[in-house]
Protein backbone atom coordinates (compact mmCIF):
# COMPACT_ATOMS: atom_id res chain seq x y z
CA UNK A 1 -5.05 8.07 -59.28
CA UNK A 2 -1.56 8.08 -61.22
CA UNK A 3 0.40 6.78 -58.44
CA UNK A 4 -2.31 3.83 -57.73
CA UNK A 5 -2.04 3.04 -61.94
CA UNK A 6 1.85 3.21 -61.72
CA UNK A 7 2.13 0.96 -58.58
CA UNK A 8 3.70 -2.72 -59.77
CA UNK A 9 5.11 -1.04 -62.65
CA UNK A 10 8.58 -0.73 -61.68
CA UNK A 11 8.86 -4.93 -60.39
CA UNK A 12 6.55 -6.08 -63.06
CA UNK A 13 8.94 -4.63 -65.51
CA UNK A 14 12.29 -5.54 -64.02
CA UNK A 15 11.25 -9.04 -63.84
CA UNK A 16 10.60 -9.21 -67.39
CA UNK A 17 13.54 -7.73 -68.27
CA UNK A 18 15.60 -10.33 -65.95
CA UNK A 19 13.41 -13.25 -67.04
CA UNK A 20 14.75 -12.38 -70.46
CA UNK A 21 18.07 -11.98 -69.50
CA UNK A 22 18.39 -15.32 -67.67
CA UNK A 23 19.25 -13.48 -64.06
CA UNK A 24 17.87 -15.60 -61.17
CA UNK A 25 17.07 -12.53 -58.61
CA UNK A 26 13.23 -13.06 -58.52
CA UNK A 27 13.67 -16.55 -57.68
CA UNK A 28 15.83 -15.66 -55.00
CA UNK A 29 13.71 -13.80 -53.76
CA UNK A 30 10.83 -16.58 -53.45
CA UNK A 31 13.19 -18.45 -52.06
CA UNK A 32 14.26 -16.03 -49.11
CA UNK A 33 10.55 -14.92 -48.54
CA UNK A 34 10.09 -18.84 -47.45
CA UNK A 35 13.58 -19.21 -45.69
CA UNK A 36 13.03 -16.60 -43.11
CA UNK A 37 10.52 -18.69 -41.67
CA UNK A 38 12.98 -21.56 -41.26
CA UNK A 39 13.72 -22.91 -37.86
CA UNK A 40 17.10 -22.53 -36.73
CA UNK A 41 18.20 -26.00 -37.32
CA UNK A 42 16.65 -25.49 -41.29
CA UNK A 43 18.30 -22.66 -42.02
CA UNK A 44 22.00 -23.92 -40.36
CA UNK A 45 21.58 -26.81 -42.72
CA UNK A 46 20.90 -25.00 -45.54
CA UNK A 47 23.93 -22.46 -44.84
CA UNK A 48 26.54 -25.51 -43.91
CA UNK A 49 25.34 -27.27 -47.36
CA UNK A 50 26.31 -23.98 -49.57
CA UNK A 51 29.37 -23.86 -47.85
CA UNK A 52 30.61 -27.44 -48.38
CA UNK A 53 29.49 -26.93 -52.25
CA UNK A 54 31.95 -23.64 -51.94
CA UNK A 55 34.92 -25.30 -49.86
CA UNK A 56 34.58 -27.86 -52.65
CA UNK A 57 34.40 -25.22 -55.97
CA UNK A 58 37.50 -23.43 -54.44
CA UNK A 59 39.33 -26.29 -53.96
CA UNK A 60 39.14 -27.84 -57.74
CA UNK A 61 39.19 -24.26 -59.15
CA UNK A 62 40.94 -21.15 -57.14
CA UNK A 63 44.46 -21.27 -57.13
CA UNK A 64 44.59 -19.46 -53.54
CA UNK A 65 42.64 -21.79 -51.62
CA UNK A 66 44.03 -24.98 -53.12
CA UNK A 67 47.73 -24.13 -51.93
CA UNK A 68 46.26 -22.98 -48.66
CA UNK A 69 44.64 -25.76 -48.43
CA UNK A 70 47.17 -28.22 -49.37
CA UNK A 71 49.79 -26.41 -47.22
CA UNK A 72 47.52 -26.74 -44.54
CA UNK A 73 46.75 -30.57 -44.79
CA UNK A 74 43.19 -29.37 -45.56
CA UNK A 75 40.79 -31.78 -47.59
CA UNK A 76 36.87 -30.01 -48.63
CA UNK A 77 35.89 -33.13 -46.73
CA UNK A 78 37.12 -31.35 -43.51
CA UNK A 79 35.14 -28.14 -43.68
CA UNK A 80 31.52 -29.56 -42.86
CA UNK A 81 29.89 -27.02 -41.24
CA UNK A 82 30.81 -23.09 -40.13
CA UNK A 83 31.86 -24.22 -36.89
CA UNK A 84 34.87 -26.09 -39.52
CA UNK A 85 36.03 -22.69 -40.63
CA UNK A 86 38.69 -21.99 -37.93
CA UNK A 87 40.93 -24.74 -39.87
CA UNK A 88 41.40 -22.00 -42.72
CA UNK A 89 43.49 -19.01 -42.21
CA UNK A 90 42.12 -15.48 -42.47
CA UNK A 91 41.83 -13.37 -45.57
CA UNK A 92 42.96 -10.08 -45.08
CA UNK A 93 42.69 -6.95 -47.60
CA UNK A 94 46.57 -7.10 -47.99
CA UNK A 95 46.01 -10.61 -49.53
CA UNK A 96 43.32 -9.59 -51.54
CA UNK A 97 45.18 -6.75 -53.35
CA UNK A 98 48.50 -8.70 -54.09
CA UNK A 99 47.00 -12.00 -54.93
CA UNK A 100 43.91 -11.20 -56.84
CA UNK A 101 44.65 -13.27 -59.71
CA UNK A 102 45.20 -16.47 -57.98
CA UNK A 103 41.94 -15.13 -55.71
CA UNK A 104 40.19 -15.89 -59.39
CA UNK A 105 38.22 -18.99 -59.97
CA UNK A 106 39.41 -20.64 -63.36
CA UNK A 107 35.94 -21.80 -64.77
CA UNK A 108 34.44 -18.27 -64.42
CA UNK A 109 34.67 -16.65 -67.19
CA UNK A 110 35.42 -12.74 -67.41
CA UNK A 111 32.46 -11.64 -68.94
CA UNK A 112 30.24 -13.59 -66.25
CA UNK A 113 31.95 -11.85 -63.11
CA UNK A 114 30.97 -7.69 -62.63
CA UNK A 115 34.09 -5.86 -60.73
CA UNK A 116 33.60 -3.45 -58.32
CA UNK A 117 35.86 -0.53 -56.66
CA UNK A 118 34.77 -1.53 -52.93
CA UNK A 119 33.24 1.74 -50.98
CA UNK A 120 36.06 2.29 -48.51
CA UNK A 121 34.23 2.92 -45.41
CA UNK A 122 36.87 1.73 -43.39
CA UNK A 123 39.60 3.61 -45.18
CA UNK A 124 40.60 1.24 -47.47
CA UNK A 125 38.81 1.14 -50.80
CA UNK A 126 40.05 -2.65 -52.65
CA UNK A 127 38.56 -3.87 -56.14
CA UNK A 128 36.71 -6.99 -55.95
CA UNK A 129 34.37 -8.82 -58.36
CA UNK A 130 31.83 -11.69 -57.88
CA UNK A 131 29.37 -13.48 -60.15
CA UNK A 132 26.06 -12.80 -61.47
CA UNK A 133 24.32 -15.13 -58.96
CA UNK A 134 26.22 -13.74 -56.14
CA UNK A 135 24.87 -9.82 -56.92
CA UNK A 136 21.81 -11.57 -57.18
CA UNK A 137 21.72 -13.25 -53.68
CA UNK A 138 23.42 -9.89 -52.35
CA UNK A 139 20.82 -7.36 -53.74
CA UNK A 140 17.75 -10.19 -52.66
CA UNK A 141 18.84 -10.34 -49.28
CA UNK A 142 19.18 -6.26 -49.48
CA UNK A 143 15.08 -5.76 -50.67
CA UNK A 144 13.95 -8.47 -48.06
CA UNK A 145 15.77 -6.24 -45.53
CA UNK A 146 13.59 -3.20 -46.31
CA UNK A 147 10.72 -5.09 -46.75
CA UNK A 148 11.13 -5.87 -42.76
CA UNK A 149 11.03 -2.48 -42.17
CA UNK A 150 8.06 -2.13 -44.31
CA UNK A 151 9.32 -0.54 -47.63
CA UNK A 152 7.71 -2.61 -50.81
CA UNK A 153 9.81 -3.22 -53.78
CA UNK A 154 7.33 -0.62 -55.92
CA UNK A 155 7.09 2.22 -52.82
CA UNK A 156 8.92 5.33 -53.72
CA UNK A 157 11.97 6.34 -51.27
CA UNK A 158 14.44 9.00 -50.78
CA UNK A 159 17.79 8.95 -51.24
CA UNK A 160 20.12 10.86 -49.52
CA UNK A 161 23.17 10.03 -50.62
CA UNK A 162 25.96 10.59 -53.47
CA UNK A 163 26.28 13.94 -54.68
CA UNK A 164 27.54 15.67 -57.98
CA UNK A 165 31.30 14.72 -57.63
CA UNK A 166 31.13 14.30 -61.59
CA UNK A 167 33.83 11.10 -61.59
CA UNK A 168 30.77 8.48 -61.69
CA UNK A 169 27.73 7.83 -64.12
CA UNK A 170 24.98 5.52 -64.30
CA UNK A 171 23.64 3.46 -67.09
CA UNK A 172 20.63 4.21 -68.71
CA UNK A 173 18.52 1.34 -66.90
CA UNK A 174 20.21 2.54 -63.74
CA UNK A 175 18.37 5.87 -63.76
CA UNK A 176 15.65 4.93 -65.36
CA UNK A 177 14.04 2.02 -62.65
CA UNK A 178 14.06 4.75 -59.81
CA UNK A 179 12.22 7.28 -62.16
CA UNK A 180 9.22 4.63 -62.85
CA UNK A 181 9.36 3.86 -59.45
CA UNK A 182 9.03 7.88 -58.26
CA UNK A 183 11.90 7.38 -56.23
CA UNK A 184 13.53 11.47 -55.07
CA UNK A 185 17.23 11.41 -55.32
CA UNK A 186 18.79 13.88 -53.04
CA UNK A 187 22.76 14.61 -52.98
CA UNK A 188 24.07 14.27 -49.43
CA UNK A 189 27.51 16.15 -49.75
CA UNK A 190 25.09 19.32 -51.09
CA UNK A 191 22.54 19.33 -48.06
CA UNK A 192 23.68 22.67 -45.96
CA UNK A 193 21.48 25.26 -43.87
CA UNK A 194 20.67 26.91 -47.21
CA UNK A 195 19.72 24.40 -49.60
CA UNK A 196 17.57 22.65 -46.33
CA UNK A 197 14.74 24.01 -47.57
CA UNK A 198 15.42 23.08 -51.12
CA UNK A 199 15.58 19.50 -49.53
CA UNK A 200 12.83 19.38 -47.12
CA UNK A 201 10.26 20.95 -49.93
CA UNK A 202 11.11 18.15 -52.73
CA UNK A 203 10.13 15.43 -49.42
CA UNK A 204 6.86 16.79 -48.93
CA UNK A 205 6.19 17.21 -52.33
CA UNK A 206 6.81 13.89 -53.33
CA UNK A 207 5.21 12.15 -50.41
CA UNK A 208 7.41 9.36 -50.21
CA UNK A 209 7.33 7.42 -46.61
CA UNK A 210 10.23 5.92 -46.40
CA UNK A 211 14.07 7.64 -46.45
CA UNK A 212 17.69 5.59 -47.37
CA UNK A 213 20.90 7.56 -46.68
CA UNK A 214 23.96 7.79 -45.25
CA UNK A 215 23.37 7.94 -41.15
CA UNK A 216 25.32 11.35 -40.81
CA UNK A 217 23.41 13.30 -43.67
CA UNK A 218 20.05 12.21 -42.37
CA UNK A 219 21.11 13.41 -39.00
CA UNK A 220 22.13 16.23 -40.36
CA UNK A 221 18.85 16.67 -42.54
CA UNK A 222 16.86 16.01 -38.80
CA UNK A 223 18.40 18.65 -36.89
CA UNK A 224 18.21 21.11 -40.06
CA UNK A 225 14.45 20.20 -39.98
CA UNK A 226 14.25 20.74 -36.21
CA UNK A 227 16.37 23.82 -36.54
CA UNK A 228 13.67 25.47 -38.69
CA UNK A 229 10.71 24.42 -37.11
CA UNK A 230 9.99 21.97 -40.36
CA UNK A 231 7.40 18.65 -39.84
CA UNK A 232 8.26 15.85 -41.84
CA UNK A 233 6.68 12.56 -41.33
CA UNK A 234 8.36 8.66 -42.76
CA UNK A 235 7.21 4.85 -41.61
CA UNK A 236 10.67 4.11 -41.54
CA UNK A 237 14.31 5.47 -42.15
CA UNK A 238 17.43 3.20 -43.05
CA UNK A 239 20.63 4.64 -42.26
CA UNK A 240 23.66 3.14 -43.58
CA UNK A 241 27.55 3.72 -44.70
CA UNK A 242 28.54 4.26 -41.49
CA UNK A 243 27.31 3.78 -37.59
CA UNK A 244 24.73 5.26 -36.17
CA UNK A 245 25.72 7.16 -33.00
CA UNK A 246 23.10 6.74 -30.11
CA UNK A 247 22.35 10.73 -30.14
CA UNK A 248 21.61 10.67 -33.93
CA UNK A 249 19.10 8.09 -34.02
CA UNK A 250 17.86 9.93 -31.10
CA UNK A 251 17.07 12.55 -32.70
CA UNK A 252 15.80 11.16 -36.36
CA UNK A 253 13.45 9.23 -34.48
CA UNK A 254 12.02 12.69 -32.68
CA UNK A 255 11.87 14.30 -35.43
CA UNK A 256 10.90 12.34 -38.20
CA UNK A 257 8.49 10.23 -35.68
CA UNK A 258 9.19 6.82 -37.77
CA UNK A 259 10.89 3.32 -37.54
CA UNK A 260 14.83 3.75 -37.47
CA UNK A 261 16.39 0.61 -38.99
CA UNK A 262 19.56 0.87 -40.00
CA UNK A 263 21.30 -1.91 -42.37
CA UNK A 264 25.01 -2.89 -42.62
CA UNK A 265 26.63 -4.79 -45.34
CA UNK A 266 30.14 -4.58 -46.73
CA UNK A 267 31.50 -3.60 -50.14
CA UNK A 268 33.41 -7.13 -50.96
CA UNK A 269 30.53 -9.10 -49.23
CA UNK A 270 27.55 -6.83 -49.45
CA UNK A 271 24.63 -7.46 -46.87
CA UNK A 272 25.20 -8.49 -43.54
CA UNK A 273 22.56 -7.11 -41.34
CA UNK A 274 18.79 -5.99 -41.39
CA UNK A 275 16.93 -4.09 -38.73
CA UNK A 276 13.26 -5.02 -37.96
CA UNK A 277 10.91 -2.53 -36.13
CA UNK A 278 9.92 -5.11 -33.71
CA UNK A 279 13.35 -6.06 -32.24
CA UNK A 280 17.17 -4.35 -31.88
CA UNK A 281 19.62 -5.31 -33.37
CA UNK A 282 20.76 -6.54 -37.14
CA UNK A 283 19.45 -9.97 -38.37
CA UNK A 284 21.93 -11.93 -40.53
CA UNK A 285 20.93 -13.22 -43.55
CA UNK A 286 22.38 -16.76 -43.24
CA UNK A 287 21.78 -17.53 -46.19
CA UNK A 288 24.09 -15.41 -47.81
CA UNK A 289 26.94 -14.88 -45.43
CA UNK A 290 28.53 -16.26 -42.29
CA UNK A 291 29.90 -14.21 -38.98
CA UNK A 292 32.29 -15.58 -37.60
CA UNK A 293 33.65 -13.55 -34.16
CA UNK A 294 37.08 -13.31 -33.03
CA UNK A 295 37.12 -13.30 -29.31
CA UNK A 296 39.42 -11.68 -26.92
CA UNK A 297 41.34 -14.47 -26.00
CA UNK A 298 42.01 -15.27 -29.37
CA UNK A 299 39.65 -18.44 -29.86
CA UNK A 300 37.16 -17.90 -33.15
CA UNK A 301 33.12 -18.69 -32.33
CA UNK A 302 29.99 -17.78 -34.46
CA UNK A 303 28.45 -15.79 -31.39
CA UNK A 304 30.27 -13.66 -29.02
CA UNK A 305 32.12 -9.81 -28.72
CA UNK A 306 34.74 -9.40 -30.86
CA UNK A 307 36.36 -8.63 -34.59
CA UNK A 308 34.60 -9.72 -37.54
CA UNK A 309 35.23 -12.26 -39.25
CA UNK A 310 33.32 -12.99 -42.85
CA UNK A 311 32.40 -15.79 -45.34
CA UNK A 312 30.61 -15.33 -48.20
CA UNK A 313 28.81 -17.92 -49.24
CA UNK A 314 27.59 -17.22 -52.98
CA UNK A 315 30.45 -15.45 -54.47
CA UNK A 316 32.38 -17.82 -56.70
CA UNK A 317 34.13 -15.47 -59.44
CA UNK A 318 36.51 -14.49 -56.21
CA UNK A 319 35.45 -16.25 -53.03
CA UNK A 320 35.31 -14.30 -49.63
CA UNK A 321 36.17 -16.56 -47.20
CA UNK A 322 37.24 -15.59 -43.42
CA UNK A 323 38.00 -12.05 -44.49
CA UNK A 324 38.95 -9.68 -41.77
CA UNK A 325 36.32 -6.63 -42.86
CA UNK A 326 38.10 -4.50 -40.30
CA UNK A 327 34.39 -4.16 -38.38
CA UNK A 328 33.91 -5.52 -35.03
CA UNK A 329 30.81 -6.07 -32.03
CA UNK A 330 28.52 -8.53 -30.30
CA UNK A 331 26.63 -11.20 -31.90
CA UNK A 332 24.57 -13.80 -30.37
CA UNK A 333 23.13 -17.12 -32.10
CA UNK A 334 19.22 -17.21 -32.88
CA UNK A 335 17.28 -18.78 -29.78
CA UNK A 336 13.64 -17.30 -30.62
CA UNK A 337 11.54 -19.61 -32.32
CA UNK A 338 10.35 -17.03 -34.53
CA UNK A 339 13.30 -16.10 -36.61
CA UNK A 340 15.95 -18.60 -38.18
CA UNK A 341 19.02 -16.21 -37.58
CA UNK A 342 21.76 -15.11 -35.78
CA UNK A 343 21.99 -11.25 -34.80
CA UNK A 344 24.52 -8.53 -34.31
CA UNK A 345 23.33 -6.92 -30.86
CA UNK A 346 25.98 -4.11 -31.49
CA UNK A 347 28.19 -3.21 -34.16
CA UNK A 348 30.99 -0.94 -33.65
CA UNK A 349 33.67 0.11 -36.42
CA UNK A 350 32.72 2.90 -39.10
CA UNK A 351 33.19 5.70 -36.58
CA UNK A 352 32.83 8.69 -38.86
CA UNK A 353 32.30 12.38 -38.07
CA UNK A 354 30.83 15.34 -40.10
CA UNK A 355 33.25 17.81 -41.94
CA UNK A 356 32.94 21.72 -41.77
CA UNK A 357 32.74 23.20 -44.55
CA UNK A 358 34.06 27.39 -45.03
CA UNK A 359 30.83 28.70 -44.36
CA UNK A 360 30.85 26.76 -40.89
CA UNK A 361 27.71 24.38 -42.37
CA UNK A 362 28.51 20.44 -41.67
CA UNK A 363 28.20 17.82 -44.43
CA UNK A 364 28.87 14.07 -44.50
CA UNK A 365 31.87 12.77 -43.93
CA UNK A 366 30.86 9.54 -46.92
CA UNK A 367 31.83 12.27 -48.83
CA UNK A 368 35.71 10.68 -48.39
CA UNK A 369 34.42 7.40 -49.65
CA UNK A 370 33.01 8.70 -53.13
CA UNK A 371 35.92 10.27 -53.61
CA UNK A 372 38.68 7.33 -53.01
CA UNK A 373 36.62 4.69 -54.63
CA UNK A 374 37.35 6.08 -57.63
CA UNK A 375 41.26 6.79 -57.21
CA UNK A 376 42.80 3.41 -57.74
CA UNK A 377 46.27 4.72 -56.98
CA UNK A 378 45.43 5.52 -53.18
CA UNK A 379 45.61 2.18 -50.75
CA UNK A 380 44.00 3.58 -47.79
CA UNK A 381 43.23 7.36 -46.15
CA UNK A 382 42.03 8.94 -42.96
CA UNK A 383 40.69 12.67 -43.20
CA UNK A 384 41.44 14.57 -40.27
CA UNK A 385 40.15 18.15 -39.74
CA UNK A 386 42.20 20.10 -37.65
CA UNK A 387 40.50 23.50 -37.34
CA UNK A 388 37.34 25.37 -39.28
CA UNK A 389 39.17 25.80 -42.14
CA UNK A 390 41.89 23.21 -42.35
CA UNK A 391 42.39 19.55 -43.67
CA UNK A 392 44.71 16.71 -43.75
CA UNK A 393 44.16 14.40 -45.41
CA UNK A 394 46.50 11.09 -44.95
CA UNK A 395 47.11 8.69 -48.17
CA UNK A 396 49.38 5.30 -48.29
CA UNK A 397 49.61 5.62 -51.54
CA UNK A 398 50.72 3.00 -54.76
CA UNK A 399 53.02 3.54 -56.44
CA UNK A 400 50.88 4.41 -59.42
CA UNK A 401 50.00 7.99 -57.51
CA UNK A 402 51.00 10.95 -58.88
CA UNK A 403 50.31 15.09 -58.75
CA UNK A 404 47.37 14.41 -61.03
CA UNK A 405 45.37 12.32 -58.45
CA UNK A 406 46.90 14.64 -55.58
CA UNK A 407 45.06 18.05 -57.54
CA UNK A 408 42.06 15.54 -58.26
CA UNK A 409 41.30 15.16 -54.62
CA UNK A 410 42.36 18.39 -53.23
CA UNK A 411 39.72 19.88 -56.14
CA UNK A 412 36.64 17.08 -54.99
CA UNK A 413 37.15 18.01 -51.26
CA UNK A 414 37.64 21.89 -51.88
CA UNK A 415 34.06 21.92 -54.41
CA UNK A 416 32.31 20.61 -51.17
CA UNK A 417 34.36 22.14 -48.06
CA UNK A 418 34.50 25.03 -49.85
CA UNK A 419 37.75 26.85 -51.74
CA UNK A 420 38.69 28.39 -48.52
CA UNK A 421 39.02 25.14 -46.93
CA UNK A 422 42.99 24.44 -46.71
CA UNK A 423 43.24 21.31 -47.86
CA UNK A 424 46.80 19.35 -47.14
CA UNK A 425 47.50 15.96 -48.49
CA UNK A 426 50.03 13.97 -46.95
CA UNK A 427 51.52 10.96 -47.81
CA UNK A 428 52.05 8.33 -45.49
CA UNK A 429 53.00 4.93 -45.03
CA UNK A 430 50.10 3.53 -43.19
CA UNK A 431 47.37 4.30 -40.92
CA UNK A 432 47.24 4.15 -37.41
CA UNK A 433 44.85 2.05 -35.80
CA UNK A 434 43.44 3.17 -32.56
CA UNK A 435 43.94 0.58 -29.48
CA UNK A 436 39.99 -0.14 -29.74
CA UNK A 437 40.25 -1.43 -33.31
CA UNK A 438 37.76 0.36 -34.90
CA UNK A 439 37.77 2.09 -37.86
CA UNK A 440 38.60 5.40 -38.16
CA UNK A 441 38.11 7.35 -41.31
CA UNK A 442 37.26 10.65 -40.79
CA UNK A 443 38.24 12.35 -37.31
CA UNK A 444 36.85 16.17 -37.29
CA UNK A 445 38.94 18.05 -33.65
CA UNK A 446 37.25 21.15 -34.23
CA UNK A 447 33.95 20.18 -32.79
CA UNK A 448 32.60 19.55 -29.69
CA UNK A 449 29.30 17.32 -29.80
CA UNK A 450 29.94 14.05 -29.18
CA UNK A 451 30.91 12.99 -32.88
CA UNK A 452 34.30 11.68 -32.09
CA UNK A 453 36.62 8.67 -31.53
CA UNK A 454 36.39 8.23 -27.77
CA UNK A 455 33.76 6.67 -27.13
């Protein structure tokens, strides 16, 4: 009886709060529950008409774009449509670290734009910003997404994910909006064989369907379950942060018996892809951002196997366009009548492995981006476990770094690997890339399931 009082609670009183404070999300959202059932030809108009009225904004207002622009013989008149794009040059993360400023759109104002210390789950964490109607469009796209896979903006979920680093707090209104809506926080980086139970109890007790997390810790909370005989039921799960090897979602759809849909999105651009329980594969939500696909003999197509190549289309505080997100796979253009977009048949990048901890238990290997986010002064890592109890851990550092955010890492890694974890930082002056491309952030040679690089 409480729960069926509570339910429409949690939107009914968000959308007051937003109607008050003038943010557009909810009409987004009307907006995108109509657009989905575009045709193809709707929604590629729509998406070439925001980008003209972006190619345009940039041009009268962002520094960046204007000289490239110029130097390139470039008028807004000549970018049309997405096929257009391949007359700009790339963005790449270098650029957007030593030209931020000019990256800056004049006629946003400071207090309009919210900045953000991007994830770093491909090794290199950047700080980016964007406008209120861009996190808008972003976190729309995001609730549509689950709502494919069946989870209603006022259902309670899990989330397995985060963890007690203590460098990171949430506001008030943060916490509070997942407490009305009965949502079950669990913290990834703490799930081990002995605090399974811990986990697994607070599940069934709270009888939430539906599970968000990292892909490795809900693995890892699968096989624990399997390991002890344990029966736990969702609809769906949503892994995200980092792929989802073949053998995991093997083995969280076994033993969970539900809908596995992961979701992929990007700290500077945000969502990307959705998963739907009737088809493979991530749908892109067109309306929001463009893929672009660098192919193999170096010609640039919106469909195709290849790197990544992304454009968002609602961020105007510090436009995204034709960033190299360091992520790579297949995508192929929309040709069923049913659905208006393009999808992502397979994504590769984000190879990530578990960490041992001293006590031989495994825990997510996220665990590195929590931890960088919040230390500015590193450009980019890769954590590297050589044996059971021994870790490098590679930084390019800035030249802001110093012993103080040396001893803060070393302390993060050792509360959560354990004290009699070696831990060895190194300082480097970049990262190698493998000769596939994708990116590797965490590389564990001490184990010997199938949670490694070669693949």
């Amino acid at each position: 009886m409480k729960r069926g009082r509570t339910m429409g609670l949690y939107s009914a009183s968000r959308s007051i709060r937003w109607w008050l404070n003038g943010f557009p999300a909810d009409t987004y959202a009307r907006h995108l529950a109509q657009t989905e059932h575009w045709s193809k030809e709707e929604m590629q108009v729509y998406r070439d008409g925001k980008l003209r009225s972006l190619i345009a904004h940039c041009y009268e207002n962002v520094g960046y774009y204007r000289d490239v622009m110029n130097r390139e013989k470039i008028k807004p008149q000549d970018i049309q449509s997405a096929a257009d794009l391949v007359k700009l040059p790339l963005l790449t993360k270098e650029t957007i670290r030593t030209r931020q400023n000019e990256l800056m759109a004049s006629n946003i104002k400071q207090m309009a734009v919210s900045w953000s210390r991007t994830g770093g789950t491909t090794g290199e964490p950047m700080r980016t910003c964007r406008n209120v109607e861009c996190g808008a469009w972003t976190s729309m796209c995001y609730e549509r997404g689950l709502r494919w896979g069946g989870l209603g903006l006022d259902d309670p979920r899990i989330r397995l994910v985060g963890g007690s680093l203590g460098i990171t707090k949430k506001s008030l209104i943060e916490q509070l909006g997942p407490k009305v809506r009965g949502d079950v926080f669990l913290p990834a980086f703490e799930l081990r064989a002995d605090t399974a139970p811990i986990f697994l109890d607070k599940i069934r007790r709270s009888k939430c369907r539906f599970l968000i997390g990292y892909a490795s810790a809900i693995y890892r909370l699968a096989s624990l379950a399997k390991d002890m005989g344990q029966t736990i039921r969702f609809d769906a799960v949503f892994p995200t942060a980092e792929l989802l090897l073949p053998e995991w979602e093997d083995t969280i759809r076994k033993v969970f018996a539900c809908h596995v849909l992961p979701y992929y999105g990007s700290g500077e651009v945000g969502s990307l892809g959705y998963s739907r329980p009737d088809s493979s594969g991530y749908f892109i939500p067109e309306e929001h951002a463009i893929i672009e696909v660098l192919q193999k003999d170096g010609s640039m197509q919106l469909s195709g196997d290849g790197g990544f190549i992304i454009t968002d289309l609602d961020n105007y505080a510090m436009p995204i366009i034709r960033y190299v997100n360091g992520d790579a796979g297949k995508v192929s253009e929309s040709c069923d009548r049913s659905s208006p977009f393009s999808r992502i048949e397979r994504l590769d990048g984000r190879y990530n492995s578990l960490l041992l901890t001293d006590t031989g238990d495994l825990i997510s290997g996220v665990i590195g981006t929590h931890v960088f986010r919040n230390i500015p002064s590193v450009r980019s890592y890769q954590i590297i476990q050589e044996a059971p109890l021994h870790v490098v851990i590679n930084v390019v550092p800035e030249a802001s770094y110093g012993l103080k955010d040396e001893n803060l890492i070393v302390d993060l890694f050792a509360k959560h690997l354990g004290r009699k974890t070696r831990i060895v930082i190194q300082r480097v002056s970049h990262i190698e890339i493998p000769p596939s491309g994708k990116s590797v952030f965490v590389i564990n040679r001490c184990l010997s399931s199938p949670i490694q690089l070669q693949r």
